[in-house]
PDB file of N, CA and C in Angstrom:
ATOM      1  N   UNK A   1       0.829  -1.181   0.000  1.00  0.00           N
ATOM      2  CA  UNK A   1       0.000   0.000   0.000  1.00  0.00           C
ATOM      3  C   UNK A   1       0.875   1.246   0.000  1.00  0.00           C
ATOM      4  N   UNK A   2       0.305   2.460  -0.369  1.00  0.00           N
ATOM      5  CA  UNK A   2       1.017   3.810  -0.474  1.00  0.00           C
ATOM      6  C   UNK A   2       0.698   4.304   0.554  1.00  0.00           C
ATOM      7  N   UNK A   3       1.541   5.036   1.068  1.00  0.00           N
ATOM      8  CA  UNK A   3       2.165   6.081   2.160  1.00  0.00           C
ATOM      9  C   UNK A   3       1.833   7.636   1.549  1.00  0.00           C
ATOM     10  N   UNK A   4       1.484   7.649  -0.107  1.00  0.00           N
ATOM     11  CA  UNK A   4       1.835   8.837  -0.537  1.00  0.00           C
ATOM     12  C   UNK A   4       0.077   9.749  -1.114  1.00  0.00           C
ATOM     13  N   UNK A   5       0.037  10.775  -0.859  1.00  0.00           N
ATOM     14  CA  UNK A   5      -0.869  11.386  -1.093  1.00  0.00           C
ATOM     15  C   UNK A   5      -1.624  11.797  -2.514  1.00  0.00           C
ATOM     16  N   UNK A   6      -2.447  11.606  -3.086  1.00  0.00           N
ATOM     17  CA  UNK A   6      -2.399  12.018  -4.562  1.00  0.00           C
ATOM     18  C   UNK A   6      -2.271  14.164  -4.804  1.00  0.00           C
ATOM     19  N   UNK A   7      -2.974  14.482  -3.599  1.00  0.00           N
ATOM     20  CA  UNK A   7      -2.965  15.755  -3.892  1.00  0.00           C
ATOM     21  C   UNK A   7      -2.146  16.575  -2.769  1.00  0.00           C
ATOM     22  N   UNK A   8      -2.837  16.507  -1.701  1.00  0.00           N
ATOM     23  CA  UNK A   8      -2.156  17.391  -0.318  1.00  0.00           C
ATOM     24  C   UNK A   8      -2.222  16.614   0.667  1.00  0.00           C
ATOM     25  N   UNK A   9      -1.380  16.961   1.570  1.00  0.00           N
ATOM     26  CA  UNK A   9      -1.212  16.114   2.689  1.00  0.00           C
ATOM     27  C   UNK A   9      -1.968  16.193   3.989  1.00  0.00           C
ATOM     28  N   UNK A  10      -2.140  15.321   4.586  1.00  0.00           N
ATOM     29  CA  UNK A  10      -3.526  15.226   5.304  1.00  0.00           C
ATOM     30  C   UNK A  10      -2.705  15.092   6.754  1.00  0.00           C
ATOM     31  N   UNK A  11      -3.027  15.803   7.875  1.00  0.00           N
ATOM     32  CA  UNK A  11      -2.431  15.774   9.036  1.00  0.00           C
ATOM     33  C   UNK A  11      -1.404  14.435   9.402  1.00  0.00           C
ATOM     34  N   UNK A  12      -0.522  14.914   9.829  1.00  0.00           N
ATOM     35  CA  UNK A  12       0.587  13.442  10.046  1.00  0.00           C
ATOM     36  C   UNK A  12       0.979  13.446  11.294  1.00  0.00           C
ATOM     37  N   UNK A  13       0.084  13.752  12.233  1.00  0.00           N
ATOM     38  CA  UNK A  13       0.343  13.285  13.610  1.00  0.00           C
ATOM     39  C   UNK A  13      -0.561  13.330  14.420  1.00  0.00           C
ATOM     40  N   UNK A  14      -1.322  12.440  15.235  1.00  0.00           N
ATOM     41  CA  UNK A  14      -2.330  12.523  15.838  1.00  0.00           C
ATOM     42  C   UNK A  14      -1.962  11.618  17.051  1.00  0.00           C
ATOM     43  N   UNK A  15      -2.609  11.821  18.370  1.00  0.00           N
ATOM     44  CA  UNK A  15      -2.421  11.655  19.584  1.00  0.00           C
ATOM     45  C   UNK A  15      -3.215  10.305  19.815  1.00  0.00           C
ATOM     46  N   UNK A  16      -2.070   9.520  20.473  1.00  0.00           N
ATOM     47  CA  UNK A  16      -3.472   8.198  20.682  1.00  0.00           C
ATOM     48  C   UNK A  16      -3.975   8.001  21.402  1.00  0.00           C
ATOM     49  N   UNK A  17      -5.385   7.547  21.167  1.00  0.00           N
ATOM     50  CA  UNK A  17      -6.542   7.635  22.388  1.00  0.00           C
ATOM     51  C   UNK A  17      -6.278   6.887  23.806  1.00  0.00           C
ATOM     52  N   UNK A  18      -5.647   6.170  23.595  1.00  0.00           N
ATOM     53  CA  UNK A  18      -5.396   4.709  24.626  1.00  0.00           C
ATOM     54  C   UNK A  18      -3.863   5.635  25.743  1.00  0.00           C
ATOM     55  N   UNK A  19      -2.652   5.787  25.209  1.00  0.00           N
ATOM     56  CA  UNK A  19      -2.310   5.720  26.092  1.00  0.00           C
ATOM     57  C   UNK A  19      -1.410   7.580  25.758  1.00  0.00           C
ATOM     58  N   UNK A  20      -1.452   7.914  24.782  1.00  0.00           N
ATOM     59  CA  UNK A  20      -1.471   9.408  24.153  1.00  0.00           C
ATOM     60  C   UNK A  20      -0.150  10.245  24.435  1.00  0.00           C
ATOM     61  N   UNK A  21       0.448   8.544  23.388  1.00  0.00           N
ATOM     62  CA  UNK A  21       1.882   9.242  22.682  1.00  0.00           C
ATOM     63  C   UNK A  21       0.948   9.321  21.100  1.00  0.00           C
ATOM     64  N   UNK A  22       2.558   9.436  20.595  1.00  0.00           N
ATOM     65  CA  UNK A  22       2.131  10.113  19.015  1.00  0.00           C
ATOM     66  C   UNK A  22       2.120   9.027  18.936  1.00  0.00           C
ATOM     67  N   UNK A  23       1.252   9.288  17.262  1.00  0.00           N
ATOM     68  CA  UNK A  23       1.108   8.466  16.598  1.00  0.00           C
ATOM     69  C   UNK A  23       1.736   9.058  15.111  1.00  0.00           C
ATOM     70  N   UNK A  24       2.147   8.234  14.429  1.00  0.00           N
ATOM     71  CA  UNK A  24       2.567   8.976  12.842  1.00  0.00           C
ATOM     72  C   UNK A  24       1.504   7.897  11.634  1.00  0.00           C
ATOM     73  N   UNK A  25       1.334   8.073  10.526  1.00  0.00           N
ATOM     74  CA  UNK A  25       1.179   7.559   9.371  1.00  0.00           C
ATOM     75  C   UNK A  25       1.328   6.313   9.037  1.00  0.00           C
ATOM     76  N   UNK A  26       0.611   5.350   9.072  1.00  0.00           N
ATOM     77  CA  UNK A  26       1.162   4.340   8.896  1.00  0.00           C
ATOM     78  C   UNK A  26       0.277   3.461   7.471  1.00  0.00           C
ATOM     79  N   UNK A  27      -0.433   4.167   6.631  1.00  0.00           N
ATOM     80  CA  UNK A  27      -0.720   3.746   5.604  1.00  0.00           C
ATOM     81  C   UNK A  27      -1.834   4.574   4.859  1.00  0.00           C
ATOM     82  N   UNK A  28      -1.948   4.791   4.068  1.00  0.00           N
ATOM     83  CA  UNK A  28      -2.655   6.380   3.306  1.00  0.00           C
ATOM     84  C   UNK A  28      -3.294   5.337   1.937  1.00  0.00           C
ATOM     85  N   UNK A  29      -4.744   5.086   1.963  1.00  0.00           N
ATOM     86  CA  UNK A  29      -5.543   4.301   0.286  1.00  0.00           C
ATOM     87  C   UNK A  29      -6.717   5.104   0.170  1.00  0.00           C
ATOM     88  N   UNK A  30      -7.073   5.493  -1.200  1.00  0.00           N
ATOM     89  CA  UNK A  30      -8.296   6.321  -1.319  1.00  0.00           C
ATOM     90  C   UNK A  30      -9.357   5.050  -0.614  1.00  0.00           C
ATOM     91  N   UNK A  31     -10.093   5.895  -0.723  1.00  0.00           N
ATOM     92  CA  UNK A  31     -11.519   5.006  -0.054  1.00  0.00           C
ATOM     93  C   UNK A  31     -12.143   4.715  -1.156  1.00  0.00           C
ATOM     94  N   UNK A  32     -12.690   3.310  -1.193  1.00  0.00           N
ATOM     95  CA  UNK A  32     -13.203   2.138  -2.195  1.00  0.00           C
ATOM     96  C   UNK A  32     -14.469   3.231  -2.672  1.00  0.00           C
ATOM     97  N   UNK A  33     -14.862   3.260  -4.071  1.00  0.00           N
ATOM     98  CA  UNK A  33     -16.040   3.695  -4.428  1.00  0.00           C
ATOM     99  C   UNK A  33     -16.465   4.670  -3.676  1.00  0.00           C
ATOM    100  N   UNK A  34     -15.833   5.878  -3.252  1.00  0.00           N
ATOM    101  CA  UNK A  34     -15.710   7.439  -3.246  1.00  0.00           C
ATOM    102  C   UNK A  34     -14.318   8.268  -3.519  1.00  0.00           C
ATOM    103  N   UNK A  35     -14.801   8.829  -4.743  1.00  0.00           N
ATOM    104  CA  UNK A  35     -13.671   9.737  -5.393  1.00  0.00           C
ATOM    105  C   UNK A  35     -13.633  10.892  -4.539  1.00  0.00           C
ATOM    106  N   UNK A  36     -12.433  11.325  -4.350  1.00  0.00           N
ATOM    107  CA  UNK A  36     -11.607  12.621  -3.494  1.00  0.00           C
ATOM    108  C   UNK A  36     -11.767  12.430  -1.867  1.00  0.00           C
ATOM    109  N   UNK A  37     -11.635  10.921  -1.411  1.00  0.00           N
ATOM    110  CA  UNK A  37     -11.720  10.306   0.034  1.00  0.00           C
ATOM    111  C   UNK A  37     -10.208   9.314   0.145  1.00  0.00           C
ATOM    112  N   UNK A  38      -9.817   9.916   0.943  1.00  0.00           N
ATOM    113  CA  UNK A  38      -8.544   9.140   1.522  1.00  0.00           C
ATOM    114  C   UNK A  38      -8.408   8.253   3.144  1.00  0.00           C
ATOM    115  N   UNK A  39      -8.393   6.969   3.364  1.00  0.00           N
ATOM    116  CA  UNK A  39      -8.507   6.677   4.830  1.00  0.00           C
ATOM    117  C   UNK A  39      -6.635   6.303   5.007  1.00  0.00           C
ATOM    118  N   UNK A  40      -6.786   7.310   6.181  1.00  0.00           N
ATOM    119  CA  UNK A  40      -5.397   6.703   6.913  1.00  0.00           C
ATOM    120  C   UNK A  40      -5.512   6.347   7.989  1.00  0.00           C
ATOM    121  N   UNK A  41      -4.265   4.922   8.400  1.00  0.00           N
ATOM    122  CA  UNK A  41      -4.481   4.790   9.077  1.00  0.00           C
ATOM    123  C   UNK A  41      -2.932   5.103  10.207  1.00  0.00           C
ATOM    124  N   UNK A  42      -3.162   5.817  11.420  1.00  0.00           N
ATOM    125  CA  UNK A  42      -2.205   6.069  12.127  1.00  0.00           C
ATOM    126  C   UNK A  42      -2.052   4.574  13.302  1.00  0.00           C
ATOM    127  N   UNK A  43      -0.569   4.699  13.475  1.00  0.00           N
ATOM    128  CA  UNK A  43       0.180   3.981  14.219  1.00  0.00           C
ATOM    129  C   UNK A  43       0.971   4.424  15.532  1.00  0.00           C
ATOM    130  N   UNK A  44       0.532   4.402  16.611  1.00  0.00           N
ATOM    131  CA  UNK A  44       0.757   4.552  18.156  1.00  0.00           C
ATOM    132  C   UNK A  44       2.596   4.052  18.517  1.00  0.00           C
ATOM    133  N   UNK A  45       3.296   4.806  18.314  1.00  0.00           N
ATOM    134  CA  UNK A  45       4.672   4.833  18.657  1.00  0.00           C
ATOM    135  C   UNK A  45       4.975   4.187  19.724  1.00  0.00           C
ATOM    136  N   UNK A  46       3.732   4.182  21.052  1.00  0.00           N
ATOM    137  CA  UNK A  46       3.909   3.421  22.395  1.00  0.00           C
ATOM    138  C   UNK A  46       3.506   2.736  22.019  1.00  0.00           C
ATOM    139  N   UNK A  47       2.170   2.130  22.169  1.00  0.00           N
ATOM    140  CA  UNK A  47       1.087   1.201  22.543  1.00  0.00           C
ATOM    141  C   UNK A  47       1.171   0.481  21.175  1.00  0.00           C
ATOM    142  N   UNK A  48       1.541   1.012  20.330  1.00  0.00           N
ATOM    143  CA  UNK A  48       1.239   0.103  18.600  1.00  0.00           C
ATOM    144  C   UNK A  48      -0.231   0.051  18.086  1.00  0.00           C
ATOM    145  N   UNK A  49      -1.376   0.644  18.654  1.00  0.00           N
ATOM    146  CA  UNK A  49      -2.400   0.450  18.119  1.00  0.00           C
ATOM    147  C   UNK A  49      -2.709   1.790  17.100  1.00  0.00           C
ATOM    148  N   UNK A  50      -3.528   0.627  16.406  1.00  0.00           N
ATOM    149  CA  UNK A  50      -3.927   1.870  14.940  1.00  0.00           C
ATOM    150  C   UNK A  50      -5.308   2.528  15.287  1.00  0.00           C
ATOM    151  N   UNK A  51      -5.137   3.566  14.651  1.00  0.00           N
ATOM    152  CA  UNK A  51      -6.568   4.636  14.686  1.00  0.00           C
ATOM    153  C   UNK A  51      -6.316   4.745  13.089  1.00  0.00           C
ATOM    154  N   UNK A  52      -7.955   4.765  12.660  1.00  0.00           N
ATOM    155  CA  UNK A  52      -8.388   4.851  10.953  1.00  0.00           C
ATOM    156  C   UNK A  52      -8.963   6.270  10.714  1.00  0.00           C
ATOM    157  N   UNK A  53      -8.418   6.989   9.952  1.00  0.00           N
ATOM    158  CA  UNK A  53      -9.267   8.681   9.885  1.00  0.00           C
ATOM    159  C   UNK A  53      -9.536   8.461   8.596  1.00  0.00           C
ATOM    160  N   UNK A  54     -10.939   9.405   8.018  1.00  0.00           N
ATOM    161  CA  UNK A  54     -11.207   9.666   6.848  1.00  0.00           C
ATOM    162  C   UNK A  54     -11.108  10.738   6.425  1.00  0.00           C
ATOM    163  N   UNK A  55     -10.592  11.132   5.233  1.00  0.00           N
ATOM    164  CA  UNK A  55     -10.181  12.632   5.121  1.00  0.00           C
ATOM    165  C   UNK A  55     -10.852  12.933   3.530  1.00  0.00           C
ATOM    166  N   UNK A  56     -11.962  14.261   3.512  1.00  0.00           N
ATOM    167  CA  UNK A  56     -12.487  14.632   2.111  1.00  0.00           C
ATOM    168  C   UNK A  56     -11.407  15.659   1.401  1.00  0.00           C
ATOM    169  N   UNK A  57     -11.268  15.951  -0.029  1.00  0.00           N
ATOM    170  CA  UNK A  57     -10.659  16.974  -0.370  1.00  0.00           C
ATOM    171  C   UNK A  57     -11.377  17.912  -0.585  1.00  0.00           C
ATOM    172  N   UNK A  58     -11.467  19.579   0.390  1.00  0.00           N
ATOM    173  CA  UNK A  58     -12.414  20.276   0.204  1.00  0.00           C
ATOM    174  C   UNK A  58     -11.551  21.634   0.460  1.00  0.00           C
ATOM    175  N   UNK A  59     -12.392  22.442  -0.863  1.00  0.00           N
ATOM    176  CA  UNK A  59     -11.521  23.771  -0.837  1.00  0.00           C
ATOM    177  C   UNK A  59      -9.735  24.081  -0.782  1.00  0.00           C
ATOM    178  N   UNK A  60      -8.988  22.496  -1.316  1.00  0.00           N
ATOM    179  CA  UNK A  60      -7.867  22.974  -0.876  1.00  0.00           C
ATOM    180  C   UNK A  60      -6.917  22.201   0.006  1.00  0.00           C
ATOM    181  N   UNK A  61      -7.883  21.663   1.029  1.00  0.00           N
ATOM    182  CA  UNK A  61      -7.746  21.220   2.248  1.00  0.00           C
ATOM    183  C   UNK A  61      -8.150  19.796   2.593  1.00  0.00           C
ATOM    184  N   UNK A  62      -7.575  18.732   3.387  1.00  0.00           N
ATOM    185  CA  UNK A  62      -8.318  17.785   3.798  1.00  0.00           C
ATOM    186  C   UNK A  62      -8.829  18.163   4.799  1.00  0.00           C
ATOM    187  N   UNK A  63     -10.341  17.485   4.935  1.00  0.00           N
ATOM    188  CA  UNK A  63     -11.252  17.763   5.855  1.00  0.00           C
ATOM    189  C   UNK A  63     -11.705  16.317   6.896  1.00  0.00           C
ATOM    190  N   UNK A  64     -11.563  15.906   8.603  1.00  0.00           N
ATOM    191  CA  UNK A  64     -11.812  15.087   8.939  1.00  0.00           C
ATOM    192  C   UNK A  64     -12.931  14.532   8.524  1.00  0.00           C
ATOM    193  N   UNK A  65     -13.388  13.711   7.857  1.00  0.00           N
ATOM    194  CA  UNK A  65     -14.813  12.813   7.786  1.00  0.00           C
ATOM    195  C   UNK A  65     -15.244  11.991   9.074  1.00  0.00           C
ATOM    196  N   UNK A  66     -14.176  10.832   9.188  1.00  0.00           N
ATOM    197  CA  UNK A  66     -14.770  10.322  10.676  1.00  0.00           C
ATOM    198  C   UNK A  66     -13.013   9.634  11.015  1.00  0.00           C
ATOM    199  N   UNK A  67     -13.357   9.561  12.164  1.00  0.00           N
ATOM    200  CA  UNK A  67     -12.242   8.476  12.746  1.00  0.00           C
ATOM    201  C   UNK A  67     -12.948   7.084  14.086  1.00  0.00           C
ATOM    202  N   UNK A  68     -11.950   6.348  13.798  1.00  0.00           N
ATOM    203  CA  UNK A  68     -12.154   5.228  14.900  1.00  0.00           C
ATOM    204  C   UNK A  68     -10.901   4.192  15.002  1.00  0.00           C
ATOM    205  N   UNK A  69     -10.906   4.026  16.274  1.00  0.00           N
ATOM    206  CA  UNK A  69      -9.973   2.819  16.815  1.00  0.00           C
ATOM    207  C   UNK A  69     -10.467   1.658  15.607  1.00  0.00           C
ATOM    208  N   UNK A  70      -8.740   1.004  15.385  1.00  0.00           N
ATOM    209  CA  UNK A  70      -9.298  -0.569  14.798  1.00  0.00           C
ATOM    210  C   UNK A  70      -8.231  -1.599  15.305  1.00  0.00           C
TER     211      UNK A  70
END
């Protein structure tokens, strides 16, 4: 899988819920059957657990759609 963005880059560090060290990037795929949707998923530097964010391309900008623990 790609790491790499097709247009702009979508936040690359987010705090993890569980024990809230960083987390960085740990895999970036458009989302199946929606065009200009990217899900990443971040990776917990302590704890190792992943969090999944959805990100729209709007105005410019990625915009959070949703997130959740997986």
């Amino acid at each position: 899988m790609s790491t790499r963005l097709a247009c702009f880059v979508v936040p690359t560090i987010e705090i993890c819920p569980n024990c809230k060290s960083e987390m960085i990037v740990a895999q970036v795929t458009p989302t199946f059957l929606a065009d200009g949707f990217e899900d990443v998923i971040y990776r917990c530097k302590g704890c190792h657990s992943d969090v999944k964010r959805t990100f729209k391309l709007g105005l410019g900008a990625w915009e959070l759609i949703t997130g959740a623990a997986i």
